[in-house]
C-alpha atoms as a PDB file:
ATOM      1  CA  UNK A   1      -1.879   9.246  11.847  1.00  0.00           C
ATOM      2  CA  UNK A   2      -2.382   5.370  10.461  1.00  0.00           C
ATOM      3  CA  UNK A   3       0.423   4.313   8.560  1.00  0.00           C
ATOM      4  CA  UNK A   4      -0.456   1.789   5.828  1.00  0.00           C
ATOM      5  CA  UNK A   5       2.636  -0.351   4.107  1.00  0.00           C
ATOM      6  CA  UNK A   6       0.334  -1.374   0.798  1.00  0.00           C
ATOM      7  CA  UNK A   7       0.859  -0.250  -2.123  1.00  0.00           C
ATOM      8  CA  UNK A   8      -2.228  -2.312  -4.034  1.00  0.00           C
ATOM      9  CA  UNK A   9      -4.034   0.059  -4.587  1.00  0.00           C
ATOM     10  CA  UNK A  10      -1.282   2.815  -6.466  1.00  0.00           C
ATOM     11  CA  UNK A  11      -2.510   3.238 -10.044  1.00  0.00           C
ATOM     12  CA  UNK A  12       0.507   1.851 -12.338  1.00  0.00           C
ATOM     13  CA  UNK A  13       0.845  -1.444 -10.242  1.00  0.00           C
ATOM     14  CA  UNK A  14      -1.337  -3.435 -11.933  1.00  0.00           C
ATOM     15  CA  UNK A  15      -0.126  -6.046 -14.140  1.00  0.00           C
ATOM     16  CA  UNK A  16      -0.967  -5.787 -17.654  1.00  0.00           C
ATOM     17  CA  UNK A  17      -2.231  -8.856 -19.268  1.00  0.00           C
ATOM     18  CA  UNK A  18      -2.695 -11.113 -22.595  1.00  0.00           C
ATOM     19  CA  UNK A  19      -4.366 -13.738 -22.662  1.00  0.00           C
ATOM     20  CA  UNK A  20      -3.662 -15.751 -25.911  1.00  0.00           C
ATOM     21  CA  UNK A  21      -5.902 -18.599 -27.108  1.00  0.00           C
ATOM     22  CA  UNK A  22      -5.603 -21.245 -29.370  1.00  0.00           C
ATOM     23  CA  UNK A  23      -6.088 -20.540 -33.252  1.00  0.00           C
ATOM     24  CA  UNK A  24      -7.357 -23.337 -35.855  1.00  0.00           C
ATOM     25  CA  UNK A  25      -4.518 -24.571 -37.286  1.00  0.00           C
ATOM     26  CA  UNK A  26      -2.216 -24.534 -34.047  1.00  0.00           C
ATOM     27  CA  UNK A  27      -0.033 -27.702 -33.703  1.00  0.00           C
ATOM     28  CA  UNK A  28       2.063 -26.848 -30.827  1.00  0.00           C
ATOM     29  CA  UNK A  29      -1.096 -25.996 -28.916  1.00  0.00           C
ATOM     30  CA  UNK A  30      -3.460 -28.501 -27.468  1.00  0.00           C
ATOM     31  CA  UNK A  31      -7.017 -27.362 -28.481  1.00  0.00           C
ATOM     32  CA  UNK A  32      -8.544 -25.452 -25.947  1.00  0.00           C
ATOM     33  CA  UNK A  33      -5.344 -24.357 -23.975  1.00  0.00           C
ATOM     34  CA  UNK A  34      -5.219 -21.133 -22.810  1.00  0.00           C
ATOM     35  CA  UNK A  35      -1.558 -19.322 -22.366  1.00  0.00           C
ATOM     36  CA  UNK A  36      -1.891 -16.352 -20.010  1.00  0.00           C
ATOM     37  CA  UNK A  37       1.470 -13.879 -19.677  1.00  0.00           C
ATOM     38  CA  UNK A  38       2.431 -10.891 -17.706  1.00  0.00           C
ATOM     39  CA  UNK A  39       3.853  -7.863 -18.643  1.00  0.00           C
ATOM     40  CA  UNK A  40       5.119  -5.355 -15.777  1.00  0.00           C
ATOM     41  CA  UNK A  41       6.286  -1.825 -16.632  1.00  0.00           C
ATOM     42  CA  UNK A  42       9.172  -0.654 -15.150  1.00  0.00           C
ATOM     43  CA  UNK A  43       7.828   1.651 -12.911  1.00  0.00           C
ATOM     44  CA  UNK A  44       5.639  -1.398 -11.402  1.00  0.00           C
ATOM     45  CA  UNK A  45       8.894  -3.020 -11.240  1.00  0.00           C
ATOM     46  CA  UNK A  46      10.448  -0.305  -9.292  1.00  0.00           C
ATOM     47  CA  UNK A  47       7.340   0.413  -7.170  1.00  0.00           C
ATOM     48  CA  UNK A  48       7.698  -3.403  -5.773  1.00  0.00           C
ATOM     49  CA  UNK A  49      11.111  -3.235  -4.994  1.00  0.00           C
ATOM     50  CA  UNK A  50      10.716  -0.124  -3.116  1.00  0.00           C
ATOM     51  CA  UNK A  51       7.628  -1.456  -1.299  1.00  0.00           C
ATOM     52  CA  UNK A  52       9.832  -4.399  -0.636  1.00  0.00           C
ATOM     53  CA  UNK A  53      12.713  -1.936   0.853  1.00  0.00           C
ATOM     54  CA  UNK A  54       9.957   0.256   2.972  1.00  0.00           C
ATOM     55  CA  UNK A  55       8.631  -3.501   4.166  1.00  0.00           C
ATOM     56  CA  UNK A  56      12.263  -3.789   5.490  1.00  0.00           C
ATOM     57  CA  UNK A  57      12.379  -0.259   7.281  1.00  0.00           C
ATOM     58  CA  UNK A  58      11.340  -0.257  10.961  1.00  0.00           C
ATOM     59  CA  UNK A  59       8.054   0.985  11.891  1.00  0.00           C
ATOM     60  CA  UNK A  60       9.361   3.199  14.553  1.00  0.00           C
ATOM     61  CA  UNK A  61      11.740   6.619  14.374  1.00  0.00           C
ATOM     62  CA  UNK A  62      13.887   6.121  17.626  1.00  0.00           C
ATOM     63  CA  UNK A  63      14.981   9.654  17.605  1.00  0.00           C
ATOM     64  CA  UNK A  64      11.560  10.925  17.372  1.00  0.00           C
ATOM     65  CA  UNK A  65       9.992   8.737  20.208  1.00  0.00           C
ATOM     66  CA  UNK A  66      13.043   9.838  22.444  1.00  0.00           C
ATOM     67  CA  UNK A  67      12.702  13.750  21.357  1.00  0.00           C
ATOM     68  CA  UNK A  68       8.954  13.518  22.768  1.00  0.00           C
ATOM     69  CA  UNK A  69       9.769  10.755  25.353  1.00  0.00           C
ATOM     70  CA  UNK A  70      12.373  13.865  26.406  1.00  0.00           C
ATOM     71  CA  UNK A  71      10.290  16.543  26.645  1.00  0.00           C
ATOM     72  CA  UNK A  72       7.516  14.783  28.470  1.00  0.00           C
ATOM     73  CA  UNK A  73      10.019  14.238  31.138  1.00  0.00           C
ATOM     74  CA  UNK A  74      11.048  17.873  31.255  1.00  0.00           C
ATOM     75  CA  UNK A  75       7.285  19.074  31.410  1.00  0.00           C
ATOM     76  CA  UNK A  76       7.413  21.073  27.766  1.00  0.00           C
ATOM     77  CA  UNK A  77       5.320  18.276  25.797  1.00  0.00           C
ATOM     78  CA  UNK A  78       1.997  20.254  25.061  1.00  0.00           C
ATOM     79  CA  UNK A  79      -1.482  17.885  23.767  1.00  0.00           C
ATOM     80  CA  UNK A  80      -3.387  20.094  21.114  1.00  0.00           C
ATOM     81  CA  UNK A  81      -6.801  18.683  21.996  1.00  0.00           C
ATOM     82  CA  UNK A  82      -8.094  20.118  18.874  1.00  0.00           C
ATOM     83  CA  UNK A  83      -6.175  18.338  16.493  1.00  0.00           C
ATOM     84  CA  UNK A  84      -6.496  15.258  18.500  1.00  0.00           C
ATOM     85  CA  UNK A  85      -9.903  15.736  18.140  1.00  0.00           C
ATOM     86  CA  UNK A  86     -10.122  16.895  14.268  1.00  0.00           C
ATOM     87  CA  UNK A  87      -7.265  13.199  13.805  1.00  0.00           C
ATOM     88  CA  UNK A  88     -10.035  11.207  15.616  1.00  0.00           C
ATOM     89  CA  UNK A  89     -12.547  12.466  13.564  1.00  0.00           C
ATOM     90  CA  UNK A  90     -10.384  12.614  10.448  1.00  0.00           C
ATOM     91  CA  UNK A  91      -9.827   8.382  10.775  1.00  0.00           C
ATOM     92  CA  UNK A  92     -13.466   7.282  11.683  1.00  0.00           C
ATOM     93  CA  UNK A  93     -14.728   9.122   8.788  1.00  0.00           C
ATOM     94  CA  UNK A  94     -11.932   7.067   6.779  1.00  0.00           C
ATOM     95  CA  UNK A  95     -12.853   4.044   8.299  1.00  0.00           C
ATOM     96  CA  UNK A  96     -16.796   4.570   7.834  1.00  0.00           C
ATOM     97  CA  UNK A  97     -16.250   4.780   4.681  1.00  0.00           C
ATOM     98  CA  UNK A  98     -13.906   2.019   4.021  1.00  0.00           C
ATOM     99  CA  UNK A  99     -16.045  -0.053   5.678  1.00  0.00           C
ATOM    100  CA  UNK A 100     -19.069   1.109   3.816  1.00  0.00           C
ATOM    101  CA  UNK A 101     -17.302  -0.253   0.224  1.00  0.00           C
ATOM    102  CA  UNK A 102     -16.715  -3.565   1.596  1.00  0.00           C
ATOM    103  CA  UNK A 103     -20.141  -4.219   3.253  1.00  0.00           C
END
């Protein structure tokens, strides 16, 4: 299983923006200025901060690497070659494809 820490891509995470350009008439403007501003819901606000917090989370589970590291060493740690297999295929297809929008 691939593990992926980005959130780009979740819908809702996208700044909203405004772009607001100068009007006839303007004085505090100079002409041709451009003022660009961000607004951010708060659920993008609380999505960052929680992709900030899972950033900070280690990568590993330490209980579950010594539960299998365990039974491994007791013989009862069975492979399923099938869903090795069916994974394997599983992430190539993902990865053909990803490839295939960025080519």
């Amino acid at each position: 299983m691939k593990i992926d820490n980005s959130l780009k891509n979740v819908a809702g995470l996208q700044p909203k923006s405004k772009v607001e350009r100068s009007k006839p008439g303007d004085t505090d403007r100079s002409q041709g200025s451009v003022q660009d501003s961000v607004d951010l819901t708060a659920q993008a606000s609380l999505m960052r901060s929680l992709e900030a917090a899972l950033g900070d989370m280690p990568d590993t589970d330490v209980g579950k690497v010594e539960e299998v590291r365990q039974a491994i060493a007791e013989g009862r740690f069975k492979v399923d070659e099938e869903v090795v297999a069916d994974k394997l295929v599983e992430e190539t297809m993902e990865n053909l494809h990803h490839a295939s929008k960025h080519a």
